[in-house]
PDB file of N, CA and C in Angstrom:
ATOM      1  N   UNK A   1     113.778  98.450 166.726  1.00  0.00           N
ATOM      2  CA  UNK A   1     113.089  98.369 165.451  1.00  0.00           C
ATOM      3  C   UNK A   1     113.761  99.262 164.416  1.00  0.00           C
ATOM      4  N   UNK A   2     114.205  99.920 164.932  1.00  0.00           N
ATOM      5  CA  UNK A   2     115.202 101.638 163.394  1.00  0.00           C
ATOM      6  C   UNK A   2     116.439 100.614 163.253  1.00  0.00           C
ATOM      7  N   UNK A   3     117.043  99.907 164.205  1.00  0.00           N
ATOM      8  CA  UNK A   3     117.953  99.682 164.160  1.00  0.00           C
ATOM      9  C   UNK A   3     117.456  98.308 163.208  1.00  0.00           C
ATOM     10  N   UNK A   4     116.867  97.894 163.087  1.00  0.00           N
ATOM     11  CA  UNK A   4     117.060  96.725 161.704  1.00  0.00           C
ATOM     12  C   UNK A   4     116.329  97.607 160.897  1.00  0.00           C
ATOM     13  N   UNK A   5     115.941  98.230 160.453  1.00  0.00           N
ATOM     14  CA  UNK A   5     115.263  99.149 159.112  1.00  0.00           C
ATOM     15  C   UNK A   5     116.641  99.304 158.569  1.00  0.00           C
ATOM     16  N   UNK A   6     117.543 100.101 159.462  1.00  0.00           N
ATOM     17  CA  UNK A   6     118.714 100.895 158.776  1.00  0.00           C
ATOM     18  C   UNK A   6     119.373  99.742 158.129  1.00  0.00           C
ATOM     19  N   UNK A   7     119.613  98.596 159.178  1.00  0.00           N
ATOM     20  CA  UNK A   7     120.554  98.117 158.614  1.00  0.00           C
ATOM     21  C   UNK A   7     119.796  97.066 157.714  1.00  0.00           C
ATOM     22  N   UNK A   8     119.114  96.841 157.706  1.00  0.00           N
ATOM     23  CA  UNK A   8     118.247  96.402 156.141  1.00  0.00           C
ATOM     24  C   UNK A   8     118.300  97.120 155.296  1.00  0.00           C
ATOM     25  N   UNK A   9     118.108  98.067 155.289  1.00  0.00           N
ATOM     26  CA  UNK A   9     118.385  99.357 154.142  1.00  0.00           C
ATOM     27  C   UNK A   9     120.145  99.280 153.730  1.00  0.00           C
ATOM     28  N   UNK A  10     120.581  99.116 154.557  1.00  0.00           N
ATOM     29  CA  UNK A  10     122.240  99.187 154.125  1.00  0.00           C
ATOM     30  C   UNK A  10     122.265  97.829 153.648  1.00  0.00           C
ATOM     31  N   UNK A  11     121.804  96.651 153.802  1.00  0.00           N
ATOM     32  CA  UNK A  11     121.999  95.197 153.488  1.00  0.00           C
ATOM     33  C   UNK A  11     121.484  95.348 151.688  1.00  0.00           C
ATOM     34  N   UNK A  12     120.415  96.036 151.504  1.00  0.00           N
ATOM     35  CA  UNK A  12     119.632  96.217 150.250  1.00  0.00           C
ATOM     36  C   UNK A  12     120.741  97.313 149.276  1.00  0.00           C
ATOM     37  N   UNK A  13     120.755  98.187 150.083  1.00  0.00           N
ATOM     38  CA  UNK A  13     121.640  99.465 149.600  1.00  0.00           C
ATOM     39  C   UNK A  13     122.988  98.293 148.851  1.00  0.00           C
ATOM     40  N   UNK A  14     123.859  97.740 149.807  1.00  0.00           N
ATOM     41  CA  UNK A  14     124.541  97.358 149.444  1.00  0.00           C
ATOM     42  C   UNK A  14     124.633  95.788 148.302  1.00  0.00           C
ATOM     43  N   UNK A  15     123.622  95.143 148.383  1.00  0.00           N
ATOM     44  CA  UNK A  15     123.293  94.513 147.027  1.00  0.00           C
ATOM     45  C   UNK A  15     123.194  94.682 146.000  1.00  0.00           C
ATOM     46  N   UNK A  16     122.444  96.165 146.248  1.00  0.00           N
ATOM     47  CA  UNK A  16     122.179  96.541 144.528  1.00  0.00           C
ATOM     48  C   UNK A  16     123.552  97.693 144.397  1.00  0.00           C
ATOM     49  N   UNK A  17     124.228  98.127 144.884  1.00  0.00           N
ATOM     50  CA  UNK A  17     125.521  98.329 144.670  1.00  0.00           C
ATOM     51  C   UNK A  17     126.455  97.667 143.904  1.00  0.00           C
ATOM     52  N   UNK A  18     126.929  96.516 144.787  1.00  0.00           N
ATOM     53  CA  UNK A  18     127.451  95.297 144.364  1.00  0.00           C
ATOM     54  C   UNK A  18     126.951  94.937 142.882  1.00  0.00           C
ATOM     55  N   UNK A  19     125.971  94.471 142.868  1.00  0.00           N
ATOM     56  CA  UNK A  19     125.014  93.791 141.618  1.00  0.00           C
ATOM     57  C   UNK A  19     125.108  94.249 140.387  1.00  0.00           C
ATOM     58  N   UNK A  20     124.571  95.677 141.317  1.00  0.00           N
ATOM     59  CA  UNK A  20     124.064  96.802 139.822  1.00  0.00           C
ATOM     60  C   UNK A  20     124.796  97.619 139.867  1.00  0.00           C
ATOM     61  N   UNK A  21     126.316  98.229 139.794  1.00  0.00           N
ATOM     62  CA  UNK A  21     126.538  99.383 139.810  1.00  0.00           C
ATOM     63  C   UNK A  21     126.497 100.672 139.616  1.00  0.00           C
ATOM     64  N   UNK A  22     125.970 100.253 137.677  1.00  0.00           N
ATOM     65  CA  UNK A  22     125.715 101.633 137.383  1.00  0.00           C
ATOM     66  C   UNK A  22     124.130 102.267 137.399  1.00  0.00           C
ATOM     67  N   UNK A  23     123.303 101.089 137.918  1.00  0.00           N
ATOM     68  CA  UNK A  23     121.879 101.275 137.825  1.00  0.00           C
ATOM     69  C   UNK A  23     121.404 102.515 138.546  1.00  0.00           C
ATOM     70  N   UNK A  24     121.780 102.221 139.526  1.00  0.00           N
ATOM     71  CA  UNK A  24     120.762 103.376 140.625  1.00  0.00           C
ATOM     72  C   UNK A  24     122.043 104.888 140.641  1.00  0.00           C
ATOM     73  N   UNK A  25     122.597 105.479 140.265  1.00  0.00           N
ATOM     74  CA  UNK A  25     123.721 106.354 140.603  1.00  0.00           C
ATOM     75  C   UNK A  25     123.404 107.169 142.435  1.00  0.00           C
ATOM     76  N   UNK A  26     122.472 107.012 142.946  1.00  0.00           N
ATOM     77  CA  UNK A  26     122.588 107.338 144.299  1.00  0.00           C
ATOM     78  C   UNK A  26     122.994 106.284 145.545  1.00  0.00           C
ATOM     79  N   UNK A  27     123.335 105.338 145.468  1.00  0.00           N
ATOM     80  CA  UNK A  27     123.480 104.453 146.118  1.00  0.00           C
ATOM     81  C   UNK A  27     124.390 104.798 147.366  1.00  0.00           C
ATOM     82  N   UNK A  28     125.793 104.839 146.662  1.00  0.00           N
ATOM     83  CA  UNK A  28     126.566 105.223 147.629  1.00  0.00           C
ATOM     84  C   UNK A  28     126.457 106.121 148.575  1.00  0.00           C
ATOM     85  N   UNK A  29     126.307 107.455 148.054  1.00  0.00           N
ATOM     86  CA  UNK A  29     125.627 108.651 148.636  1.00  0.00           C
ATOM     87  C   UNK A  29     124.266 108.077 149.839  1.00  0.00           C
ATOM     88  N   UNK A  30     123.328 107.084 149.224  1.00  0.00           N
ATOM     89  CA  UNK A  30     122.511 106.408 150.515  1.00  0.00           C
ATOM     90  C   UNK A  30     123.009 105.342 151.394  1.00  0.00           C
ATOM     91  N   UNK A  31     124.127 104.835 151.027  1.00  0.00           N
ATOM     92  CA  UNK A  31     124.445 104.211 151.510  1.00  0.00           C
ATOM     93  C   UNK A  31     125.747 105.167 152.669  1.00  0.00           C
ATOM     94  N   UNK A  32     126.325 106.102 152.671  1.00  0.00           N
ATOM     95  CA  UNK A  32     126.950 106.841 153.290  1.00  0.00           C
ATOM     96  C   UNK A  32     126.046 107.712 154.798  1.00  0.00           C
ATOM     97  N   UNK A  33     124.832 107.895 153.932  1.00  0.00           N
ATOM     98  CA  UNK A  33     123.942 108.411 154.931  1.00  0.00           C
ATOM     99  C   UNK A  33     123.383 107.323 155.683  1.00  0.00           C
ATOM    100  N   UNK A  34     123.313 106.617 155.442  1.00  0.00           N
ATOM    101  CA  UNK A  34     122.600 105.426 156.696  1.00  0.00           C
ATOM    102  C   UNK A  34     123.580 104.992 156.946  1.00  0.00           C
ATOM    103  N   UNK A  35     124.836 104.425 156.652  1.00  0.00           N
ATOM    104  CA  UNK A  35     125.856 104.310 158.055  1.00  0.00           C
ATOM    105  C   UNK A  35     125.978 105.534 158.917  1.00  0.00           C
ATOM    106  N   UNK A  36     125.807 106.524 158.655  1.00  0.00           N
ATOM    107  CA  UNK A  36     126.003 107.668 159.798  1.00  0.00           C
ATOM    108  C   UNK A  36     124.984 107.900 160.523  1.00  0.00           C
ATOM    109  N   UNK A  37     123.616 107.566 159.881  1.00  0.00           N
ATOM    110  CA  UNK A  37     122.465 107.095 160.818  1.00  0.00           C
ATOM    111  C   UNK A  37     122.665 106.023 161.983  1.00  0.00           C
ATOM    112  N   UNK A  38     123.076 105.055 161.275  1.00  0.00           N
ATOM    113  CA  UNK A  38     123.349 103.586 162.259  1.00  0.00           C
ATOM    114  C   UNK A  38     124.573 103.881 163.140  1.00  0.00           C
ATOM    115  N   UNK A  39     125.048 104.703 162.558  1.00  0.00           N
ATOM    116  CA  UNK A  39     126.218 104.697 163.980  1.00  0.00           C
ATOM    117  C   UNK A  39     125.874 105.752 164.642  1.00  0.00           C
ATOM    118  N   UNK A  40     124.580 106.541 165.018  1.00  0.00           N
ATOM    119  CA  UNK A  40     124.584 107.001 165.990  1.00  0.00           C
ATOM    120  C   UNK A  40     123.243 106.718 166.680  1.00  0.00           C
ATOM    121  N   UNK A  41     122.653 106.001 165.816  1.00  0.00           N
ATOM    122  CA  UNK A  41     121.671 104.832 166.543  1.00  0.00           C
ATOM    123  C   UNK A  41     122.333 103.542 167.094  1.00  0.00           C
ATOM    124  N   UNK A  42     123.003 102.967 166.752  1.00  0.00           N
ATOM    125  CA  UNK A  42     123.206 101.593 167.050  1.00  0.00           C
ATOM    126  C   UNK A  42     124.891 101.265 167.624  1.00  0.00           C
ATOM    127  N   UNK A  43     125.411 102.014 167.847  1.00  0.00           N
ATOM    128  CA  UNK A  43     126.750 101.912 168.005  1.00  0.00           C
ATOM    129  C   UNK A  43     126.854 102.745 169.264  1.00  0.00           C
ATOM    130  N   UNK A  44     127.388 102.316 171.043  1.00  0.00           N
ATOM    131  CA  UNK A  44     128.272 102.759 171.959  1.00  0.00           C
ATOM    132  C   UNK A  44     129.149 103.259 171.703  1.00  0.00           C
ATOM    133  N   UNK A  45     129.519 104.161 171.443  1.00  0.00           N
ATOM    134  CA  UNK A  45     130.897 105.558 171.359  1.00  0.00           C
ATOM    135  C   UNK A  45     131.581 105.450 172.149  1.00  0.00           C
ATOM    136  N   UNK A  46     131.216 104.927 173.485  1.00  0.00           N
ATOM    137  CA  UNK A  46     132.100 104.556 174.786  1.00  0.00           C
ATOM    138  C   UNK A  46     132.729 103.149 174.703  1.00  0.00           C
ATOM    139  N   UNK A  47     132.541 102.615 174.005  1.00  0.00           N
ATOM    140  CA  UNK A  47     132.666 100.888 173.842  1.00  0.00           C
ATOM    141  C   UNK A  47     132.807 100.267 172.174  1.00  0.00           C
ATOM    142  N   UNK A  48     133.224 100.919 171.538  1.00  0.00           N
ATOM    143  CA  UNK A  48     133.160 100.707 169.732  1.00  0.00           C
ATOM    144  C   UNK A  48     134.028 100.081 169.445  1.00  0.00           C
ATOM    145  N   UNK A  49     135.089  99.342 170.291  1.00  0.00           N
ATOM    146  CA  UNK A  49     135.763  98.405 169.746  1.00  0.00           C
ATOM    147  C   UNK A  49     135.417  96.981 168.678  1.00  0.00           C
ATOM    148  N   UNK A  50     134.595  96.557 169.155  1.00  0.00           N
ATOM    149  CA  UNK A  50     133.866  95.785 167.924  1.00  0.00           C
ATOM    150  C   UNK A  50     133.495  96.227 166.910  1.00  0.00           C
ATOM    151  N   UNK A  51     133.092  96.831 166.723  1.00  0.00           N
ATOM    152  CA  UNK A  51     132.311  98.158 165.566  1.00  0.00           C
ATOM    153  C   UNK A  51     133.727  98.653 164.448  1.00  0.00           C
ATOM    154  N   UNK A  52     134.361  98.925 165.622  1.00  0.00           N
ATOM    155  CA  UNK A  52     135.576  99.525 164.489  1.00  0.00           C
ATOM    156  C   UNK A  52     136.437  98.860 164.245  1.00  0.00           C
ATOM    157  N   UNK A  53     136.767  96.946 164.790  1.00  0.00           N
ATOM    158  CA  UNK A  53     137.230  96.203 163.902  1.00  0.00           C
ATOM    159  C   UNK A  53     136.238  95.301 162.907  1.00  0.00           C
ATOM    160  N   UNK A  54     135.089  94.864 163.065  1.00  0.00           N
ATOM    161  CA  UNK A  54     134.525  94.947 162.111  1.00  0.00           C
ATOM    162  C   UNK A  54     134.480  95.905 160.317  1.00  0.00           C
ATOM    163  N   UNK A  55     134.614  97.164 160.830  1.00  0.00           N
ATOM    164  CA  UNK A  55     134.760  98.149 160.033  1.00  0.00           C
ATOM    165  C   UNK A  55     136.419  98.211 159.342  1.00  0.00           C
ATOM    166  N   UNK A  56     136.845  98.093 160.139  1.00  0.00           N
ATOM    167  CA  UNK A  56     138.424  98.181 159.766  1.00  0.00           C
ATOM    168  C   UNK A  56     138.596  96.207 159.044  1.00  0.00           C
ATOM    169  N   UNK A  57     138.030  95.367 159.219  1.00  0.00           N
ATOM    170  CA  UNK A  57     138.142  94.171 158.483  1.00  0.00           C
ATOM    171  C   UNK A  57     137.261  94.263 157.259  1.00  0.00           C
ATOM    172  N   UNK A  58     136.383  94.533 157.172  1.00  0.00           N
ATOM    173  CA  UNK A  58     135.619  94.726 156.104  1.00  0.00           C
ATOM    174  C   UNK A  58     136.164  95.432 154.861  1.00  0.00           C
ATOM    175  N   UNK A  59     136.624  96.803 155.539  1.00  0.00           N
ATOM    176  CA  UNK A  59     137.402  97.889 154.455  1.00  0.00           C
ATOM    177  C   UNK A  59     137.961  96.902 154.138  1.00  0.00           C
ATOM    178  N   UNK A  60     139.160  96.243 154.658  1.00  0.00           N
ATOM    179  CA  UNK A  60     140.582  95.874 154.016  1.00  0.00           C
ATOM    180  C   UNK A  60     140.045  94.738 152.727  1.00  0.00           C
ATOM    181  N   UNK A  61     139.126  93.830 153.465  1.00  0.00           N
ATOM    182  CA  UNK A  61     138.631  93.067 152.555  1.00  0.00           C
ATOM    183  C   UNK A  61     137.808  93.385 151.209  1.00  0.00           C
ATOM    184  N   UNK A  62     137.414  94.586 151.607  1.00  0.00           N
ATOM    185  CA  UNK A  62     136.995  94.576 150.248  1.00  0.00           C
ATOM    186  C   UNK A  62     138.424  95.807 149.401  1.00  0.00           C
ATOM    187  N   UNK A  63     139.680  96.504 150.094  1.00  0.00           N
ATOM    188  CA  UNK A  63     140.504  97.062 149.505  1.00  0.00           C
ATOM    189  C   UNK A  63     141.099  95.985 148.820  1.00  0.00           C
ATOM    190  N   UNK A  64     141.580  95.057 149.090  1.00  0.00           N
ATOM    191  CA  UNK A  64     142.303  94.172 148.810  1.00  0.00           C
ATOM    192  C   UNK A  64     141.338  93.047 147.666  1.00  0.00           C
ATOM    193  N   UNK A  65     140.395  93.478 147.352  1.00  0.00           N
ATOM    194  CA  UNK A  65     139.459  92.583 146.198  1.00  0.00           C
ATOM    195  C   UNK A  65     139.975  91.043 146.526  1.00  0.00           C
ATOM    196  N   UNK A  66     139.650  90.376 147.615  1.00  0.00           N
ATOM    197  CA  UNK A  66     140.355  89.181 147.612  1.00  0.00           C
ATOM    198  C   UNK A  66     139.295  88.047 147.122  1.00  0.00           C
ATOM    199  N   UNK A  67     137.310  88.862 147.011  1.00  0.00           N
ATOM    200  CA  UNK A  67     136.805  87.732 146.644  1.00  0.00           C
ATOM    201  C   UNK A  67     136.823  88.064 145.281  1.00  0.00           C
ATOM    202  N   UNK A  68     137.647  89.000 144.395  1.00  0.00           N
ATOM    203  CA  UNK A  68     137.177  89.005 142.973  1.00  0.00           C
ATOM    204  C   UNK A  68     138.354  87.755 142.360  1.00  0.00           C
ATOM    205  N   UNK A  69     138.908  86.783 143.102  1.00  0.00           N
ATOM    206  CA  UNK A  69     139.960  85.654 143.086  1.00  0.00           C
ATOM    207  C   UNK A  69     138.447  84.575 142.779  1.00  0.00           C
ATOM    208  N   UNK A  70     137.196  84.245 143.039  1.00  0.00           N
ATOM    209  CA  UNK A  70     136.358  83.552 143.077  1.00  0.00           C
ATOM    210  C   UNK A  70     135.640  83.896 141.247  1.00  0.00           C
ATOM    211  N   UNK A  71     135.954  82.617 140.695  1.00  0.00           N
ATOM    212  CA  UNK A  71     135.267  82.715 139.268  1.00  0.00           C
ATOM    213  C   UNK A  71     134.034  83.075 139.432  1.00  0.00           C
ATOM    214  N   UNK A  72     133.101  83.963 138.286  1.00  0.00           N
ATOM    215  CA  UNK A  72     132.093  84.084 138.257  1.00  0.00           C
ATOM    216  C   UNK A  72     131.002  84.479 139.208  1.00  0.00           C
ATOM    217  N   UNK A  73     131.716  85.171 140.641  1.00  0.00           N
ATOM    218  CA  UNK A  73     130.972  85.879 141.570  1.00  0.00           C
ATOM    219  C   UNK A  73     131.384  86.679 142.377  1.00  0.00           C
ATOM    220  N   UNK A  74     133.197  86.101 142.056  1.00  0.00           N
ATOM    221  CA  UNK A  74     133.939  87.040 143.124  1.00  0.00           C
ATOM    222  C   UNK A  74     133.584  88.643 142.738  1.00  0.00           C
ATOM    223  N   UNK A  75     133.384  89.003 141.522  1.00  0.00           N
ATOM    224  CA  UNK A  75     133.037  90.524 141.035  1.00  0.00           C
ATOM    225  C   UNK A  75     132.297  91.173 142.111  1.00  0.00           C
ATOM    226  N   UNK A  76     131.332  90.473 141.879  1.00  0.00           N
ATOM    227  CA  UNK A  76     129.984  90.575 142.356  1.00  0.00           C
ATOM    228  C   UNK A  76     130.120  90.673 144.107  1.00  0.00           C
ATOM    229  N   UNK A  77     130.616  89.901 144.920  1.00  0.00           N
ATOM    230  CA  UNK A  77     130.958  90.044 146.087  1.00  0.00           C
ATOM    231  C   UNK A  77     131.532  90.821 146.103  1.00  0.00           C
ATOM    232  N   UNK A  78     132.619  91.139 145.480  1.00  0.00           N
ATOM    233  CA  UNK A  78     133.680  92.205 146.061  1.00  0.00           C
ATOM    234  C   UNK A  78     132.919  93.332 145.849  1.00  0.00           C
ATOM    235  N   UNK A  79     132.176  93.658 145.242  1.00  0.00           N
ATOM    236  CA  UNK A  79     131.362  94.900 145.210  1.00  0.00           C
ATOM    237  C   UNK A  79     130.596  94.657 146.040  1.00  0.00           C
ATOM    238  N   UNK A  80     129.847  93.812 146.657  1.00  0.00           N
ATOM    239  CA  UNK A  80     128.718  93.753 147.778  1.00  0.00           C
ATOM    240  C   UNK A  80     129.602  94.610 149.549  1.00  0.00           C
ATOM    241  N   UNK A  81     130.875  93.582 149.147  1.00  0.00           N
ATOM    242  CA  UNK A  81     131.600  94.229 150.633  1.00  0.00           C
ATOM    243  C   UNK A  81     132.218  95.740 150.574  1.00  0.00           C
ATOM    244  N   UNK A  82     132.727  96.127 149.390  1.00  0.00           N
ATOM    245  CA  UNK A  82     132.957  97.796 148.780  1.00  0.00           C
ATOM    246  C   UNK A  82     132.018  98.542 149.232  1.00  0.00           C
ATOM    247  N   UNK A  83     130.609  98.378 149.044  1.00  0.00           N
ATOM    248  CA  UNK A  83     129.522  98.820 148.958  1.00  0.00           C
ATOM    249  C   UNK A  83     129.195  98.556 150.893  1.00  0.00           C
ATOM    250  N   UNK A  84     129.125  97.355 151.233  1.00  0.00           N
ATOM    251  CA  UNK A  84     129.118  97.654 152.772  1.00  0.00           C
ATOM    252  C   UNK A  84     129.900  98.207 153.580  1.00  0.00           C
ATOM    253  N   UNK A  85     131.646  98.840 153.006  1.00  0.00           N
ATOM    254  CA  UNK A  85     132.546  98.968 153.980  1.00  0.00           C
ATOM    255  C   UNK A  85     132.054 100.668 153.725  1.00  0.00           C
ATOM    256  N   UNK A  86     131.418 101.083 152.478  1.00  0.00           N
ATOM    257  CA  UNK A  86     130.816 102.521 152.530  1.00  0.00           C
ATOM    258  C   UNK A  86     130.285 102.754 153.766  1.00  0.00           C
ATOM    259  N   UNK A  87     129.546 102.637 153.791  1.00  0.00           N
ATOM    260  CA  UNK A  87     128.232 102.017 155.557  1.00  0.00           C
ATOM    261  C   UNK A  87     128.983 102.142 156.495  1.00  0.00           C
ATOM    262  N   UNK A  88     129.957 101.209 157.071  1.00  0.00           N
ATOM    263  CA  UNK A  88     130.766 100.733 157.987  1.00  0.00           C
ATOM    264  C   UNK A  88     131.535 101.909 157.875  1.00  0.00           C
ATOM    265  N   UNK A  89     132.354 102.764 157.077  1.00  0.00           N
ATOM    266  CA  UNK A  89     133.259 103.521 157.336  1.00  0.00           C
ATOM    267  C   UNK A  89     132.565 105.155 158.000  1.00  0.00           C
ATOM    268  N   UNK A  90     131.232 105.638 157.122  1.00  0.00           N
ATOM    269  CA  UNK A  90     130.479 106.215 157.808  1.00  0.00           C
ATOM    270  C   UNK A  90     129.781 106.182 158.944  1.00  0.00           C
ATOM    271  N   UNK A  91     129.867 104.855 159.345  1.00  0.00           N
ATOM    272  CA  UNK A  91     129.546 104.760 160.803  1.00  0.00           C
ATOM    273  C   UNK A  91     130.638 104.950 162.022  1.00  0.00           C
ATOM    274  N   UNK A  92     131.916 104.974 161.549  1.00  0.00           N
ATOM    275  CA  UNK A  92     132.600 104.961 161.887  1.00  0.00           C
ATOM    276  C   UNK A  92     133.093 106.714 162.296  1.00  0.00           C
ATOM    277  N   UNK A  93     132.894 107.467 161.431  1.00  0.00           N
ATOM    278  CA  UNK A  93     132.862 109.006 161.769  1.00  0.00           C
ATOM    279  C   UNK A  93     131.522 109.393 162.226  1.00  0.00           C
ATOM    280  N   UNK A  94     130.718 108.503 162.470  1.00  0.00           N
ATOM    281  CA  UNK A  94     129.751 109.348 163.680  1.00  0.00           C
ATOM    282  C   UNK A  94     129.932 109.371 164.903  1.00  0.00           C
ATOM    283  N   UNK A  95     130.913 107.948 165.213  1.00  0.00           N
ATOM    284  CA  UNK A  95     130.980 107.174 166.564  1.00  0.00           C
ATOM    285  C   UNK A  95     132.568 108.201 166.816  1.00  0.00           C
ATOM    286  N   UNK A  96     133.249 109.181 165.768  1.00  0.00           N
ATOM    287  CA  UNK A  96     133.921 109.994 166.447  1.00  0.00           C
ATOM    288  C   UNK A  96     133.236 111.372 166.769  1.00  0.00           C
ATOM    289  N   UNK A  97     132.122 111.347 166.113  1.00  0.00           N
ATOM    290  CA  UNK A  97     131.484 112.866 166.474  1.00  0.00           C
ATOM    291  C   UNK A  97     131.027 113.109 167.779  1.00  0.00           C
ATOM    292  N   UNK A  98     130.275 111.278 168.040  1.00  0.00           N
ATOM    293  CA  UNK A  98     129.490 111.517 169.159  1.00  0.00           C
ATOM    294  C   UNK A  98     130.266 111.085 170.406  1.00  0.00           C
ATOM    295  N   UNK A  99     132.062 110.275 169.739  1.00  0.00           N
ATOM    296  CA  UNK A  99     132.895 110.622 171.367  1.00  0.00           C
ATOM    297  C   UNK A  99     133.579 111.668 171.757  1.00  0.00           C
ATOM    298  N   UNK A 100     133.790 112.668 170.743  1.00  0.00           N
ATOM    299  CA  UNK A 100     134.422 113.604 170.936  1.00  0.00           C
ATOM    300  C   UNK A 100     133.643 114.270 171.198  1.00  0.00           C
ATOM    301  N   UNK A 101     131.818 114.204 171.273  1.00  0.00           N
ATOM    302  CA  UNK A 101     131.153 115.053 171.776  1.00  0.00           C
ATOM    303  C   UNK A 101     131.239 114.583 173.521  1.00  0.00           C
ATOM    304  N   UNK A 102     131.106 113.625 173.622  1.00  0.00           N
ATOM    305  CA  UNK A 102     130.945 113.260 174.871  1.00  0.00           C
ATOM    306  C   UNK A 102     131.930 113.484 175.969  1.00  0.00           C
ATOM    307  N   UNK A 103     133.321 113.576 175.468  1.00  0.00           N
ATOM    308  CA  UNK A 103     134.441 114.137 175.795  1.00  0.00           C
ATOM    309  C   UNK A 103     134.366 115.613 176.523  1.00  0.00           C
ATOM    310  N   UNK A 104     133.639 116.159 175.128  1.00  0.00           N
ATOM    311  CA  UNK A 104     133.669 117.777 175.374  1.00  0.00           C
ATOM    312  C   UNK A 104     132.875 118.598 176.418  1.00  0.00           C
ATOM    313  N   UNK A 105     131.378 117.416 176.991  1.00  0.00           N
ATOM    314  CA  UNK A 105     130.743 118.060 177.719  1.00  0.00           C
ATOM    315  C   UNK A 105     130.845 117.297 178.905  1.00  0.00           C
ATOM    316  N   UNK A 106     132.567 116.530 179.094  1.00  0.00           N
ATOM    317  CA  UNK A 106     132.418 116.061 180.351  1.00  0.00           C
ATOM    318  C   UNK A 106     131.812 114.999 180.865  1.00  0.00           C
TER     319      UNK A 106
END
């Protein structure tokens, strides 16, 4: 059940990102904190290979602005996936906190 809150919250987070940029000025910042929530709720540290190409496809796609090529929405998408690879990349440094923790105590 946390685990779809968060990531509903990051699905929302990241709409009105996308959408609205300059509306809400905390977004990112919430949106940074609930991927680091979700990745240490919802993400195997022992097994994150999916997780971190997901994360690593997402970034590129939205580095590479390839949907702002789409008239009249690509903007708008490419900020929706910008705004989710925030999420995704912070989830991504929890899932090293909590293997390098796991490492450390053996």
């Amino acid at each position: 059940m946390g685990n779809r809150v968060v990531v509903g919250l990051i699905a929302l987070g990241g709409l009105l990102q996308g959408l609205l940029p300059e509306a809400i000025p905390g977004v990112p910042m919430a949106l940074a904190i609930l991927g680091i929530i979700w990745g240490f709720m919802g993400v195997d540290a022992e097994d994150a290979t999916a997780y971190l190409a997901v994360a690593i496809g997402v970034g590129m796609a939205g580095y590479s602005d390839a949907l702002a090529n789409i008239p009249a929405v690509g903007g708008y998408l490419d900020g929706i996936i910008d705004a989710a690879s925030i999420a995704l990349y912070s989830g991504v440094a929890s899932v090293l906190v909590m293997r390098t923790w796991n490492r450390v105590k053996g």
